[in-house]
C-alpha atoms as a PDB file:
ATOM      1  CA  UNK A   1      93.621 -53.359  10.433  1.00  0.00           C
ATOM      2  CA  UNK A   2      93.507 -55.022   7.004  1.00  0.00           C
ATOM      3  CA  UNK A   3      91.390 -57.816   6.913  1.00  0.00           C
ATOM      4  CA  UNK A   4      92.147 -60.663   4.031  1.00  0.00           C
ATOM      5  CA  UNK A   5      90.749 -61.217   0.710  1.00  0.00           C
ATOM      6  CA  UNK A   6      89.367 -64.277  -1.040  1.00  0.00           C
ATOM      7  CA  UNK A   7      92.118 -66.527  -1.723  1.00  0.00           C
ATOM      8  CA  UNK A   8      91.797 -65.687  -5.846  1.00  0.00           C
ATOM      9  CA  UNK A   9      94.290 -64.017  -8.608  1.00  0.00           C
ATOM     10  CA  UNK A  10      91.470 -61.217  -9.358  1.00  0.00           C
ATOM     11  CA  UNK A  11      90.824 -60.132  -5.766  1.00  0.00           C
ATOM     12  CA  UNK A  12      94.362 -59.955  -4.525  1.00  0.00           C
ATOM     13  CA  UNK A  13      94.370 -56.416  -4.800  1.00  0.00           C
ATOM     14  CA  UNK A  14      91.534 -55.882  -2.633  1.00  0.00           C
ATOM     15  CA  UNK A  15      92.082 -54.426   0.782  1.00  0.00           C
ATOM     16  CA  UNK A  16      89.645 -53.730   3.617  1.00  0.00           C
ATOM     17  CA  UNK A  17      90.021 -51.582   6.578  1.00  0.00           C
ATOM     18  CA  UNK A  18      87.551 -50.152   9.614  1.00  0.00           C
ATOM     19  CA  UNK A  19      86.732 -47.026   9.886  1.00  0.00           C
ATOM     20  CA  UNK A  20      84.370 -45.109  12.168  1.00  0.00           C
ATOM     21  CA  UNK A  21      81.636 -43.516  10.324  1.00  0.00           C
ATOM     22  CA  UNK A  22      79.574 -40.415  12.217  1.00  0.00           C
ATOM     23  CA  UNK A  23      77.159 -42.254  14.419  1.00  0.00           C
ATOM     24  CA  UNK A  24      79.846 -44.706  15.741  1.00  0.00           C
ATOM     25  CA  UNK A  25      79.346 -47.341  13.384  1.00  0.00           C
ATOM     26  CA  UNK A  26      82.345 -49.567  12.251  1.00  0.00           C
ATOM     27  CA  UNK A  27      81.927 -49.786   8.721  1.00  0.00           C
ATOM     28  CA  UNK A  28      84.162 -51.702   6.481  1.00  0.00           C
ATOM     29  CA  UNK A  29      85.888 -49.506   3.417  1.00  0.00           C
ATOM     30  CA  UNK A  30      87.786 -51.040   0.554  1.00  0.00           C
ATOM     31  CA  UNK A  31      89.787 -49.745  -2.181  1.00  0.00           C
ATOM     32  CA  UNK A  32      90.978 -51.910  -5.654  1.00  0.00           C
ATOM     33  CA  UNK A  33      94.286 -49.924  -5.073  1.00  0.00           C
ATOM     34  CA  UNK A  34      95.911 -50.347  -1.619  1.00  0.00           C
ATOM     35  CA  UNK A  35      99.304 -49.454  -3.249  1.00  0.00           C
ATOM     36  CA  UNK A  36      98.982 -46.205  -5.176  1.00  0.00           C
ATOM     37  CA  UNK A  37     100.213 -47.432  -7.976  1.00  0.00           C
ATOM     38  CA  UNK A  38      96.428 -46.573 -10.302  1.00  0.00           C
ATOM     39  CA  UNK A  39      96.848 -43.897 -12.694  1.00  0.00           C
ATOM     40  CA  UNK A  40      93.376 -42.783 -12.550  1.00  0.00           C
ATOM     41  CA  UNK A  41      90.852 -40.752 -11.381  1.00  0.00           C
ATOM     42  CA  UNK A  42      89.623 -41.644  -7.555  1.00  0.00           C
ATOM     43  CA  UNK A  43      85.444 -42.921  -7.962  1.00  0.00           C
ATOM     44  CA  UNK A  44      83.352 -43.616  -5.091  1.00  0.00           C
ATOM     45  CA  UNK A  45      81.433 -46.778  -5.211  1.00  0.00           C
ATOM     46  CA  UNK A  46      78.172 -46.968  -3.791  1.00  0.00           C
ATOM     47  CA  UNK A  47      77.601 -50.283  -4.270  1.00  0.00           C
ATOM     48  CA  UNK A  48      74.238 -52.737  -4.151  1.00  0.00           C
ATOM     49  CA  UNK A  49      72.940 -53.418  -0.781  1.00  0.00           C
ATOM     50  CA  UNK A  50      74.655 -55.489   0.710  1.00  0.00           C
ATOM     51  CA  UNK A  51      77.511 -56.081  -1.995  1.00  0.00           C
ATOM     52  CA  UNK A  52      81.134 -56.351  -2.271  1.00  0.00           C
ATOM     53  CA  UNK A  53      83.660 -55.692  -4.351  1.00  0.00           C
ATOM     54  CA  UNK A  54      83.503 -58.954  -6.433  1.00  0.00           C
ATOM     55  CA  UNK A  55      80.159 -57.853  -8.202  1.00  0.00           C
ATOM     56  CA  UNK A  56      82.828 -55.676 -10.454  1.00  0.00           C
ATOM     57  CA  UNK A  57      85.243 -57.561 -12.460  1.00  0.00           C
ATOM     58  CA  UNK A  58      85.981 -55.082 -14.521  1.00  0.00           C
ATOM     59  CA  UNK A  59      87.178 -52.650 -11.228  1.00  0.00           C
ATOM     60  CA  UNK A  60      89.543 -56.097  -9.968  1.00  0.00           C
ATOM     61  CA  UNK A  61      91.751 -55.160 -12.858  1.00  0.00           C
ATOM     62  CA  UNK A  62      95.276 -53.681 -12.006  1.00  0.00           C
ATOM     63  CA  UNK A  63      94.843 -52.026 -15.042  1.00  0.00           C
ATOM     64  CA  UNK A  64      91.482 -50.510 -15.039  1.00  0.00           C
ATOM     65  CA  UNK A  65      92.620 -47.084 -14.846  1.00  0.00           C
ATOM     66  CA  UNK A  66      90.453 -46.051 -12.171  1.00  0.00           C
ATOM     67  CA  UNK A  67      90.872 -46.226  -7.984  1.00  0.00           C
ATOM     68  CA  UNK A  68      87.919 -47.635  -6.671  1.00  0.00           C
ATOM     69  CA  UNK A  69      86.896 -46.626  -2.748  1.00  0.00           C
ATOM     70  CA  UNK A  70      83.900 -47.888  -1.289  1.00  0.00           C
ATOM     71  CA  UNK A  71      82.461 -49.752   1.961  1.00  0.00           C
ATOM     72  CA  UNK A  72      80.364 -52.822   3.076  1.00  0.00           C
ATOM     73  CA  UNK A  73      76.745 -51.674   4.068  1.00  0.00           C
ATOM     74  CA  UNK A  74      76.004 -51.669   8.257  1.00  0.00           C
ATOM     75  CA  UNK A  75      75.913 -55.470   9.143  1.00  0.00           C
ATOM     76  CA  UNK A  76      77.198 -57.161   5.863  1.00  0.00           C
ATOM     77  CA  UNK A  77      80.810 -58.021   4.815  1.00  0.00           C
ATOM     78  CA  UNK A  78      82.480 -57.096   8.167  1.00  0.00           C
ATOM     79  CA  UNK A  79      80.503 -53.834   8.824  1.00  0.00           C
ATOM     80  CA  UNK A  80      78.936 -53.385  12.274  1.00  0.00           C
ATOM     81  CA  UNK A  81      75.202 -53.373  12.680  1.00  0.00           C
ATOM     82  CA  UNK A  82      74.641 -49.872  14.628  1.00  0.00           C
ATOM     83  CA  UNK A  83      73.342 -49.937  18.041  1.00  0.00           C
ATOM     84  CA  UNK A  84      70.446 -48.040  17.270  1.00  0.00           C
ATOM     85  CA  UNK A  85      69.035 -50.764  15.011  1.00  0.00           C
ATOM     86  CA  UNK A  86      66.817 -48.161  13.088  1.00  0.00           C
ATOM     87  CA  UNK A  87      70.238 -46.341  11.741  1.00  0.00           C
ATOM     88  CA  UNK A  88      70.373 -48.093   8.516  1.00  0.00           C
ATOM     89  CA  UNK A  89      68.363 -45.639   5.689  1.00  0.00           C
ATOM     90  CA  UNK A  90      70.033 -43.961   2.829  1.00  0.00           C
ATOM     91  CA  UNK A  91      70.680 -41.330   4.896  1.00  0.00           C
ATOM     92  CA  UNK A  92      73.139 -43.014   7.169  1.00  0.00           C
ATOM     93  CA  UNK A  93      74.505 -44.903   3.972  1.00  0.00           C
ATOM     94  CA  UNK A  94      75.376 -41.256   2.658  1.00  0.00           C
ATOM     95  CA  UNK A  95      76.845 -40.701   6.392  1.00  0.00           C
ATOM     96  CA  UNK A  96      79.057 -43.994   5.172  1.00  0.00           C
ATOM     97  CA  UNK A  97      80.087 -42.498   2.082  1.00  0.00           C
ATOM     98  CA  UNK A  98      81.114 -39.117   3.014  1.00  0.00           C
ATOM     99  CA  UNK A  99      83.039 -40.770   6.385  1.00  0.00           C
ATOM    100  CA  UNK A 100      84.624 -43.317   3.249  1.00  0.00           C
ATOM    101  CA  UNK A 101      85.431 -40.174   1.156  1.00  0.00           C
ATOM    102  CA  UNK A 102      87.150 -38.103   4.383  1.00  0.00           C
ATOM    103  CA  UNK A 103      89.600 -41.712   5.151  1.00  0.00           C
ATOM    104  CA  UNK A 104      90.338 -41.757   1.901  1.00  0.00           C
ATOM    105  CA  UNK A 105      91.402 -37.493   1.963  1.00  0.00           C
ATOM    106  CA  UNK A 106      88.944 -37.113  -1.257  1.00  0.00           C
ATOM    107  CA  UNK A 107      87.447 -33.913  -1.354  1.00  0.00           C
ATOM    108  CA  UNK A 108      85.003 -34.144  -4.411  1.00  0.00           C
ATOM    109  CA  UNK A 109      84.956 -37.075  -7.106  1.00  0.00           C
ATOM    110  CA  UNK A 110      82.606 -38.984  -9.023  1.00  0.00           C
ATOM    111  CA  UNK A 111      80.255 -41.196  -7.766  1.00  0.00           C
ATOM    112  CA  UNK A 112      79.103 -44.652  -9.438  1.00  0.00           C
ATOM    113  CA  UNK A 113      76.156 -46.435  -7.901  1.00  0.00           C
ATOM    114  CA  UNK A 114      74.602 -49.513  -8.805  1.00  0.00           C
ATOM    115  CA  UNK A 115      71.016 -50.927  -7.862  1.00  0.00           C
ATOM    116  CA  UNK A 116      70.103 -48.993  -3.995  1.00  0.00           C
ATOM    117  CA  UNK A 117      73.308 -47.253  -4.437  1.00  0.00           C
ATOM    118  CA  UNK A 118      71.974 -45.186  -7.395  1.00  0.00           C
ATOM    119  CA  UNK A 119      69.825 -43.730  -4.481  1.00  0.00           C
ATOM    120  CA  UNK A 120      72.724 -43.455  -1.784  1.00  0.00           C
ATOM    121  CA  UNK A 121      74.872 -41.578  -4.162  1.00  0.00           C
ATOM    122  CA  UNK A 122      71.742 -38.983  -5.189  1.00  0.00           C
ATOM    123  CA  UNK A 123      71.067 -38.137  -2.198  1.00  0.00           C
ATOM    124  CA  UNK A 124      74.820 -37.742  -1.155  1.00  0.00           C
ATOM    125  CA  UNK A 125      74.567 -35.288  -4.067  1.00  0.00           C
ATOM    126  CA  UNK A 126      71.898 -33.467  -2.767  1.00  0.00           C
ATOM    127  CA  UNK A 127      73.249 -32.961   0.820  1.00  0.00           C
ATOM    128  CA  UNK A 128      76.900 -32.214  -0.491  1.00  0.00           C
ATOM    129  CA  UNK A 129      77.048 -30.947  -3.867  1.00  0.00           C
ATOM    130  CA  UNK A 130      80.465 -29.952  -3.687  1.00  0.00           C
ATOM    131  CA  UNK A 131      81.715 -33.108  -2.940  1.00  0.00           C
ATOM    132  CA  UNK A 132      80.535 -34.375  -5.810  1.00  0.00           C
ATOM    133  CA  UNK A 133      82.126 -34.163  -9.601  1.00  0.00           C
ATOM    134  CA  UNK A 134      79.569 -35.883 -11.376  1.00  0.00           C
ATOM    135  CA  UNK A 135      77.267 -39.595 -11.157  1.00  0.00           C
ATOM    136  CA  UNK A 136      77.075 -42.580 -12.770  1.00  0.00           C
ATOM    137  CA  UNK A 137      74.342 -45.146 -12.277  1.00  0.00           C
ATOM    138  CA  UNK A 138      74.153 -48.174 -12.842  1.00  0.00           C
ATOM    139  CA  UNK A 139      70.798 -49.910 -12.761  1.00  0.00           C
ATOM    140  CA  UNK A 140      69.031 -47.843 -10.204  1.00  0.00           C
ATOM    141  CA  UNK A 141      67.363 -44.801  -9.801  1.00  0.00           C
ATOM    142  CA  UNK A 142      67.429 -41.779  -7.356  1.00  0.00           C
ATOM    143  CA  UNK A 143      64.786 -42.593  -4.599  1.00  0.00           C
ATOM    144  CA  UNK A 144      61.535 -44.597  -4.366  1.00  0.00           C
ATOM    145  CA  UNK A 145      63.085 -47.675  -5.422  1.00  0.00           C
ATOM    146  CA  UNK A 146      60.993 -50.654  -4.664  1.00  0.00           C
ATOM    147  CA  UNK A 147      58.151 -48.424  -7.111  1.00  0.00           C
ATOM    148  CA  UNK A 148      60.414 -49.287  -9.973  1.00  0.00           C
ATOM    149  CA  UNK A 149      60.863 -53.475  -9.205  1.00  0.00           C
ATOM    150  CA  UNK A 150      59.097 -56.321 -11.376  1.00  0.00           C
ATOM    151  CA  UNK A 151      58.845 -53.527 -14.296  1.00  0.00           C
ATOM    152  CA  UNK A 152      59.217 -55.970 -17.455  1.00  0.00           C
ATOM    153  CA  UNK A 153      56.108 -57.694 -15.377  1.00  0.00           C
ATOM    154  CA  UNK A 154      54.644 -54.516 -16.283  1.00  0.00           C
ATOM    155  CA  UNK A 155      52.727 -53.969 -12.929  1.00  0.00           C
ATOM    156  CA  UNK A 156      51.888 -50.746 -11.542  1.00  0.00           C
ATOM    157  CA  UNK A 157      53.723 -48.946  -9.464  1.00  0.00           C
ATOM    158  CA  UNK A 158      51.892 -49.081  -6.589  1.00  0.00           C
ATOM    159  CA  UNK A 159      51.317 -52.875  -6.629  1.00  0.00           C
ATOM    160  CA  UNK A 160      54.972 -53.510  -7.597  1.00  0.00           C
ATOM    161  CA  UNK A 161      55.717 -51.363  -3.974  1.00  0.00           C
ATOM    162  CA  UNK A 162      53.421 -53.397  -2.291  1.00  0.00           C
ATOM    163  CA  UNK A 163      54.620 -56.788  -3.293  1.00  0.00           C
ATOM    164  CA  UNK A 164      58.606 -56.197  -3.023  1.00  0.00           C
ATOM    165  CA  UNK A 165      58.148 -54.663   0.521  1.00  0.00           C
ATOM    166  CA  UNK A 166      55.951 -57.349   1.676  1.00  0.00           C
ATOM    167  CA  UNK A 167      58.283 -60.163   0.601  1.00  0.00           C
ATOM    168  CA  UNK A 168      60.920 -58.231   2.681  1.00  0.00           C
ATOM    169  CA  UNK A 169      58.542 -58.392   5.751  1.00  0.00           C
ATOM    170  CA  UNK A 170      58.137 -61.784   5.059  1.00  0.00           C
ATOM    171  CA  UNK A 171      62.189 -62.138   5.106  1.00  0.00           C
ATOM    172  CA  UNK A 172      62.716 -60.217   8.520  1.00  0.00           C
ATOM    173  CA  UNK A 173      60.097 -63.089   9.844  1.00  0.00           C
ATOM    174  CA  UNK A 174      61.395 -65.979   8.800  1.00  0.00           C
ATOM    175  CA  UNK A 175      65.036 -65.130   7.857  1.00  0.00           C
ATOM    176  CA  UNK A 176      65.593 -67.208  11.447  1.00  0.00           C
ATOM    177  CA  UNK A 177      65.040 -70.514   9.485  1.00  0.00           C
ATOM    178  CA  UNK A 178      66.085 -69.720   5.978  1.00  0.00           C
ATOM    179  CA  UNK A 179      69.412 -68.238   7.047  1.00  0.00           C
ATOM    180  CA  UNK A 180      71.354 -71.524   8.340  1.00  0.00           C
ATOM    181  CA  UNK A 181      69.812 -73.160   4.376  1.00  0.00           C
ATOM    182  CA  UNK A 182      71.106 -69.916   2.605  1.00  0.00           C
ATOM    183  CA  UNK A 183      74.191 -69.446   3.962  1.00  0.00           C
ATOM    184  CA  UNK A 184      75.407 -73.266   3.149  1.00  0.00           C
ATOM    185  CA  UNK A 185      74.583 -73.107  -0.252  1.00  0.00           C
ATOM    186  CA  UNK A 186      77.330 -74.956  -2.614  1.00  0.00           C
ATOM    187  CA  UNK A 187      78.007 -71.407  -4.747  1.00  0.00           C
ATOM    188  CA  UNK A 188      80.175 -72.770  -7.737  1.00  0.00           C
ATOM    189  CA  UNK A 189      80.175 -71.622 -11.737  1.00  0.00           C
ATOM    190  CA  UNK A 190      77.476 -74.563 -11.535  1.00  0.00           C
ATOM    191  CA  UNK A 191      75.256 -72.327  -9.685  1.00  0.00           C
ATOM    192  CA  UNK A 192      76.041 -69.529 -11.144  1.00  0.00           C
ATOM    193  CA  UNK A 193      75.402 -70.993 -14.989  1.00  0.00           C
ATOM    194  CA  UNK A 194      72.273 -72.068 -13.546  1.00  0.00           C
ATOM    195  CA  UNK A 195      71.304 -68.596 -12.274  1.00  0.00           C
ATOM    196  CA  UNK A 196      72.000 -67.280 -15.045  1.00  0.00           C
ATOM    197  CA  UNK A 197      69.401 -69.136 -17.545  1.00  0.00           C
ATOM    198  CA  UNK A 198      66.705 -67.897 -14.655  1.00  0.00           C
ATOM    199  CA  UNK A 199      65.950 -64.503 -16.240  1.00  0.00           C
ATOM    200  CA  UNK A 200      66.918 -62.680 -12.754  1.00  0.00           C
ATOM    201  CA  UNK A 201      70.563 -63.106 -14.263  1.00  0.00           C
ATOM    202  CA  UNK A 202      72.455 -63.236 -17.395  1.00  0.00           C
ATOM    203  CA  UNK A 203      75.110 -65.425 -18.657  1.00  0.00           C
ATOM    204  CA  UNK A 204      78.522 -63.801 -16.738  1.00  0.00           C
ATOM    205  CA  UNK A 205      81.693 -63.099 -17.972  1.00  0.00           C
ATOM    206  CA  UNK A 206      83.576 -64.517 -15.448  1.00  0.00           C
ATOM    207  CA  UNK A 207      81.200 -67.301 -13.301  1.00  0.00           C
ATOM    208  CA  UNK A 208      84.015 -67.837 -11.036  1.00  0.00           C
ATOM    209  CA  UNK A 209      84.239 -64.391  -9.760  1.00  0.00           C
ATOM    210  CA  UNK A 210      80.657 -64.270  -9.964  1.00  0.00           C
ATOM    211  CA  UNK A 211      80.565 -66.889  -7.449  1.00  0.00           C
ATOM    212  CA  UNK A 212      82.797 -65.101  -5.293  1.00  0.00           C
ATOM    213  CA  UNK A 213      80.711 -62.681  -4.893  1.00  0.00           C
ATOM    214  CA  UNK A 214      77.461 -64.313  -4.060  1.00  0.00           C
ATOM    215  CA  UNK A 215      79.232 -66.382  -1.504  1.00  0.00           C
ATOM    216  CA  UNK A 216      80.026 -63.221   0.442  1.00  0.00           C
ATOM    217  CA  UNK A 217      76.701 -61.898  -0.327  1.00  0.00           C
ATOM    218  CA  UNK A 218      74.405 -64.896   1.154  1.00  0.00           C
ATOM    219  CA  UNK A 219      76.620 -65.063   4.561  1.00  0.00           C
ATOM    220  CA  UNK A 220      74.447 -62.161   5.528  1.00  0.00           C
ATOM    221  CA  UNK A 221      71.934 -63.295   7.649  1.00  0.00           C
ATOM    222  CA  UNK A 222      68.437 -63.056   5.951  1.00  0.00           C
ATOM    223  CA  UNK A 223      66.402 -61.322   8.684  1.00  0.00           C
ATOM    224  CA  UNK A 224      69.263 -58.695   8.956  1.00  0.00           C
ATOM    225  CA  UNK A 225      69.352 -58.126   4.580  1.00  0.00           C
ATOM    226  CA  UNK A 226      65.172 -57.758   4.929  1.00  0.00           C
ATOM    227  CA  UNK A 227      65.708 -55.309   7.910  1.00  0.00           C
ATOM    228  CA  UNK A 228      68.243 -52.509   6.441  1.00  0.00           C
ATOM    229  CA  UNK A 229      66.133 -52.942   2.661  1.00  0.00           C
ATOM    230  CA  UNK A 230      63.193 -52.297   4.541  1.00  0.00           C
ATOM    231  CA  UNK A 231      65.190 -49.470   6.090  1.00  0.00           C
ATOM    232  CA  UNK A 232      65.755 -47.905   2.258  1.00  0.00           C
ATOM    233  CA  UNK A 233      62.514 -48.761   1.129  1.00  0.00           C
ATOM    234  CA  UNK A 234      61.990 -45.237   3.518  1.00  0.00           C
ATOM    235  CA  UNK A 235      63.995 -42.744   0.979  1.00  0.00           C
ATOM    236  CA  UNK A 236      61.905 -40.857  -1.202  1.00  0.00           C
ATOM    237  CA  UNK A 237      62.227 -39.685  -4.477  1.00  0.00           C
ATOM    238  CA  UNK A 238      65.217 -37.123  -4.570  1.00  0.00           C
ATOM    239  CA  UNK A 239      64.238 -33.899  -6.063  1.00  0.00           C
ATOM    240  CA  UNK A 240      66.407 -33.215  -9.345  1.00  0.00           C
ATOM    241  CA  UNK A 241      66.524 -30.280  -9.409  1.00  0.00           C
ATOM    242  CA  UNK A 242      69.444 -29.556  -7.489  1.00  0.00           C
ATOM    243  CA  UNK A 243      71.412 -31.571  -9.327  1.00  0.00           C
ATOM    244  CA  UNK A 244      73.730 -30.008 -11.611  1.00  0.00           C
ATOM    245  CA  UNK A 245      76.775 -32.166 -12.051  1.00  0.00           C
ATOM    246  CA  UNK A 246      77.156 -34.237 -15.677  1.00  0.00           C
ATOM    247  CA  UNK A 247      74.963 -37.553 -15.189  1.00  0.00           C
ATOM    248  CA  UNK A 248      75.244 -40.930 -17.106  1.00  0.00           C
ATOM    249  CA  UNK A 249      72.350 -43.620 -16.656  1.00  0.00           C
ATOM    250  CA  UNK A 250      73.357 -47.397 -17.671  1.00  0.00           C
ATOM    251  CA  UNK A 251      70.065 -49.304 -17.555  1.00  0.00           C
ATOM    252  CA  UNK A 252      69.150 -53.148 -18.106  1.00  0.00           C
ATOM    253  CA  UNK A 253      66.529 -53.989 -20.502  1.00  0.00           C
ATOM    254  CA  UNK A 254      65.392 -56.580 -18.221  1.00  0.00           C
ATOM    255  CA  UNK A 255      65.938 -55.728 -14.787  1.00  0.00           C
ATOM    256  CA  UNK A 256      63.418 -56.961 -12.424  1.00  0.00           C
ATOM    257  CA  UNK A 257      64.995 -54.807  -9.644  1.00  0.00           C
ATOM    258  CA  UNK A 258      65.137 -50.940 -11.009  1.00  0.00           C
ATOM    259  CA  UNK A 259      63.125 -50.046 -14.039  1.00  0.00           C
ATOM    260  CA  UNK A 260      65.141 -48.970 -17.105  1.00  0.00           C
ATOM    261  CA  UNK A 261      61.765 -46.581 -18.010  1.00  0.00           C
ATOM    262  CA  UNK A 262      62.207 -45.169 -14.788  1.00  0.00           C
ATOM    263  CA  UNK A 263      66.058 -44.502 -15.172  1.00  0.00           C
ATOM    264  CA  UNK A 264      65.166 -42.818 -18.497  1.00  0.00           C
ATOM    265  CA  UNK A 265      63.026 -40.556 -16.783  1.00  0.00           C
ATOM    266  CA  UNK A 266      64.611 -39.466 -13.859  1.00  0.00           C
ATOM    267  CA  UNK A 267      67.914 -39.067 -17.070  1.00  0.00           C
ATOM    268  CA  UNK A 268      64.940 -36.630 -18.738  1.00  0.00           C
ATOM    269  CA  UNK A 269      64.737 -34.635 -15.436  1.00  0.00           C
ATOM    270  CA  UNK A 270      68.167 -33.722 -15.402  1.00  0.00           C
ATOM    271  CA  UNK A 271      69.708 -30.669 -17.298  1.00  0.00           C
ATOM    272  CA  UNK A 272      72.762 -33.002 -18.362  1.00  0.00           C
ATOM    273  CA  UNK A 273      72.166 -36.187 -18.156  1.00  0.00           C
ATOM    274  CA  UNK A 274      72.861 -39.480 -20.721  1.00  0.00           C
ATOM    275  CA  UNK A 275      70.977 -42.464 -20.637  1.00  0.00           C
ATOM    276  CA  UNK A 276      72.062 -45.669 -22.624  1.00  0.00           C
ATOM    277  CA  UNK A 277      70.095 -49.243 -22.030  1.00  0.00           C
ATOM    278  CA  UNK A 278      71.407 -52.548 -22.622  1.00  0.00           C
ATOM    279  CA  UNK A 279      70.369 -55.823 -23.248  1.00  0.00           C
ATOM    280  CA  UNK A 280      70.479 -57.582 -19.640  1.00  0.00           C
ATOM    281  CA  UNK A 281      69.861 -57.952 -16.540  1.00  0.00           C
ATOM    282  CA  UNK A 282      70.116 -56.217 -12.953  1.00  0.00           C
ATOM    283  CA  UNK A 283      73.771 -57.688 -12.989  1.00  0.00           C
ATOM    284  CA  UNK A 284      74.736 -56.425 -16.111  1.00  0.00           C
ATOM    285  CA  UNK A 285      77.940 -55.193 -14.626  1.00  0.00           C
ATOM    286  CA  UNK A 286      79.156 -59.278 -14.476  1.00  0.00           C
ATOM    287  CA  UNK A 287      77.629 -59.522 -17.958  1.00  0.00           C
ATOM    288  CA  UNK A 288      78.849 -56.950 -19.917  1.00  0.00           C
ATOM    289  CA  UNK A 289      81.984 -55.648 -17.761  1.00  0.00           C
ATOM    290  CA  UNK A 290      84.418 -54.213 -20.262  1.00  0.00           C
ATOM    291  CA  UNK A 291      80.983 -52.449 -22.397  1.00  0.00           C
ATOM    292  CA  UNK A 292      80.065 -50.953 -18.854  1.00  0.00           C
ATOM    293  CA  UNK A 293      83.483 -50.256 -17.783  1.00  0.00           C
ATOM    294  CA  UNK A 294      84.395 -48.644 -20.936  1.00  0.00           C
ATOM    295  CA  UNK A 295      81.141 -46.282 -20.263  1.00  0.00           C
ATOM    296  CA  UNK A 296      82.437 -45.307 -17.023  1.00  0.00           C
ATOM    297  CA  UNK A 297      85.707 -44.143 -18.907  1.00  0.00           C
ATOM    298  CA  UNK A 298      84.410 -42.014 -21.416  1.00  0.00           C
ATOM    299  CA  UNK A 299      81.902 -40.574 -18.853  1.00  0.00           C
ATOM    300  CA  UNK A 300      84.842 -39.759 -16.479  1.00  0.00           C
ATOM    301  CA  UNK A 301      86.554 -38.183 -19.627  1.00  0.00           C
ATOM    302  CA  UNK A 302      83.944 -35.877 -20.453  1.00  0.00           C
ATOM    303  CA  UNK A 303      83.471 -34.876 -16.910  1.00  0.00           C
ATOM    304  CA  UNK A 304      87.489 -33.879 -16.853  1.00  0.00           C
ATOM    305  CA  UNK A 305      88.709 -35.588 -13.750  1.00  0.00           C
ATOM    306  CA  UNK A 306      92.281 -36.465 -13.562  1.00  0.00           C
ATOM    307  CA  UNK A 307      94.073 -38.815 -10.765  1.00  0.00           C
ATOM    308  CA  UNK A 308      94.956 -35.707  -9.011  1.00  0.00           C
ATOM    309  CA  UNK A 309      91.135 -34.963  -8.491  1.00  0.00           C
ATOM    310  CA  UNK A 310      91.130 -37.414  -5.656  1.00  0.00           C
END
């Protein structure tokens, strides 16, 4: 059944339902167009881990000209945690996505990931070319994530692995006492203005939204958020050279959280591929929304999908 929204003018037109994904997994699925009424192409959404649909201001927007579809990852945002506890890698995220695609009756579209969805959507592309029309990502890259984290700390890779898994071994530990601190958090434009002079974030475009979002973000308990990224930290580099659908690359100058060196050279591995970097951060979604919406357009342009595509 549809579940209800956040109680704001820009997230009105969000609906959720549940749908049963391969494995017997509830999973949560959302579209920005419960009505029909988009005139636009259909784009899958594989979103951060453990995201929502606020992270995307520019995709709230009854006039965006594009239906978004997507889900909440296994145990965050009204997902169900799977009973086998060990079921949440990339490869049951991609089980997610195609079960999202078949509700939905989407044969083939394009897919837009952001941050560990960059990797969900590769390897979805991999395992089921034909369901796939082309990819856009968006801060991330196509397997072996944690490798790429702390880059403008210029570490190497190895080290940079070693440190970002370690801190989410350190999170499945103690999550148990940092959860009940986390999850009462005052999250205001406050915070969010505060965040955002950190480095990890930007100045936003629309703090209130932004604000939104991390409140659903940090009800997820922390032990549970370090156990499914340690599950992804599993997914290996996805080999390229399968991949043969138009590919766009929108990469942060400072992202902490998916090197924009190592976007640019997974873009170079790619017979047609684009790869444009901007000045911000991992969110730069919330801080540039209409530049990186208006990317998205002209990438779904030259890839020729129409509304009827979906």
């Amino acid at each position: 059944m549809p579940t209800s929204t956040p109680d704001t003018a820009r997230t009105a037109s969000v609906t959720f339902h549940d749908i049963l994904s391969d494995d017997g997994t509830h999973v949560r699925v959302w579209t920005n167009d419960p009505d029909g009424v988009i005139d636009g192409p259909t784009v899958v959404l594989c979103n951060g881990l453990g995201t929502n649909a606020y992270m995307w201001p520019a995709l709230l927007d009854p006039d965006c000209g594009v239906r978004v579809i997507s889900w909440n990852h296994r145990g965050t945002g009204g997902s169900e945690r799977p009973r086998d506890k060990s079921h949440v890698e990339i490869e049951h995220f991609v089980e997610d996505g195609l079960s999202v695609m078949d509700h939905f009756g989407v044969d083939r579209a394009v897919l837009m990931g952001w941050s560990m969805g960059v990797n969900t959507m590769f390897e979805l592309a991999a395992r089921n070319p034909e369901r796939v029309a082309g990819l856009f990502a968006v801060c991330g890259v196509p397997g072996d994530t944690f490798r790429t984290m702390l880059a403008p700390f210029r570490l190497p890779h190895p080290v940079a692995r070693a440190i970002t898994i370690g801190a989410c071994h350190v999170g499945k530990l103690t999550g148990w006492a940092i959860t009940p601190i986390t999850s009462r958090l005052p999250i205001g434009p406050r915070t969010i203005a505060f965040i955002s002079h950190t480095g990890f974030m930007f100045p936003v475009a629309d703090p209130e939204l932004a604000a939104v979002g991390i409140k659903e973000f940090i009800k997820t308990p922390v032990q549970w958020y370090a156990h499914i990224a340690l599950g992804t930290s599993k997914h290996a580099r996805v080999s390229l050279s399968g991949i043969h659908v138009p590919s766009r690359f929108v990469a942060a100058t400072y992202d902490i959280l998916a090197g924009a060196r190592d976007m640019w050279t997974a873009a170079e591995r790619l017979s047609d591929a684009e790869y444009i970097e901007l000045r911000g951060s991992h969110f730069i979604q919330l801080e540039q929304p209409e530049r990186v919406h208006q990317l998205l357009l002209e990438f779904l342009d030259k890839v020729g999908v129409t509304a009827t595509d979906g």
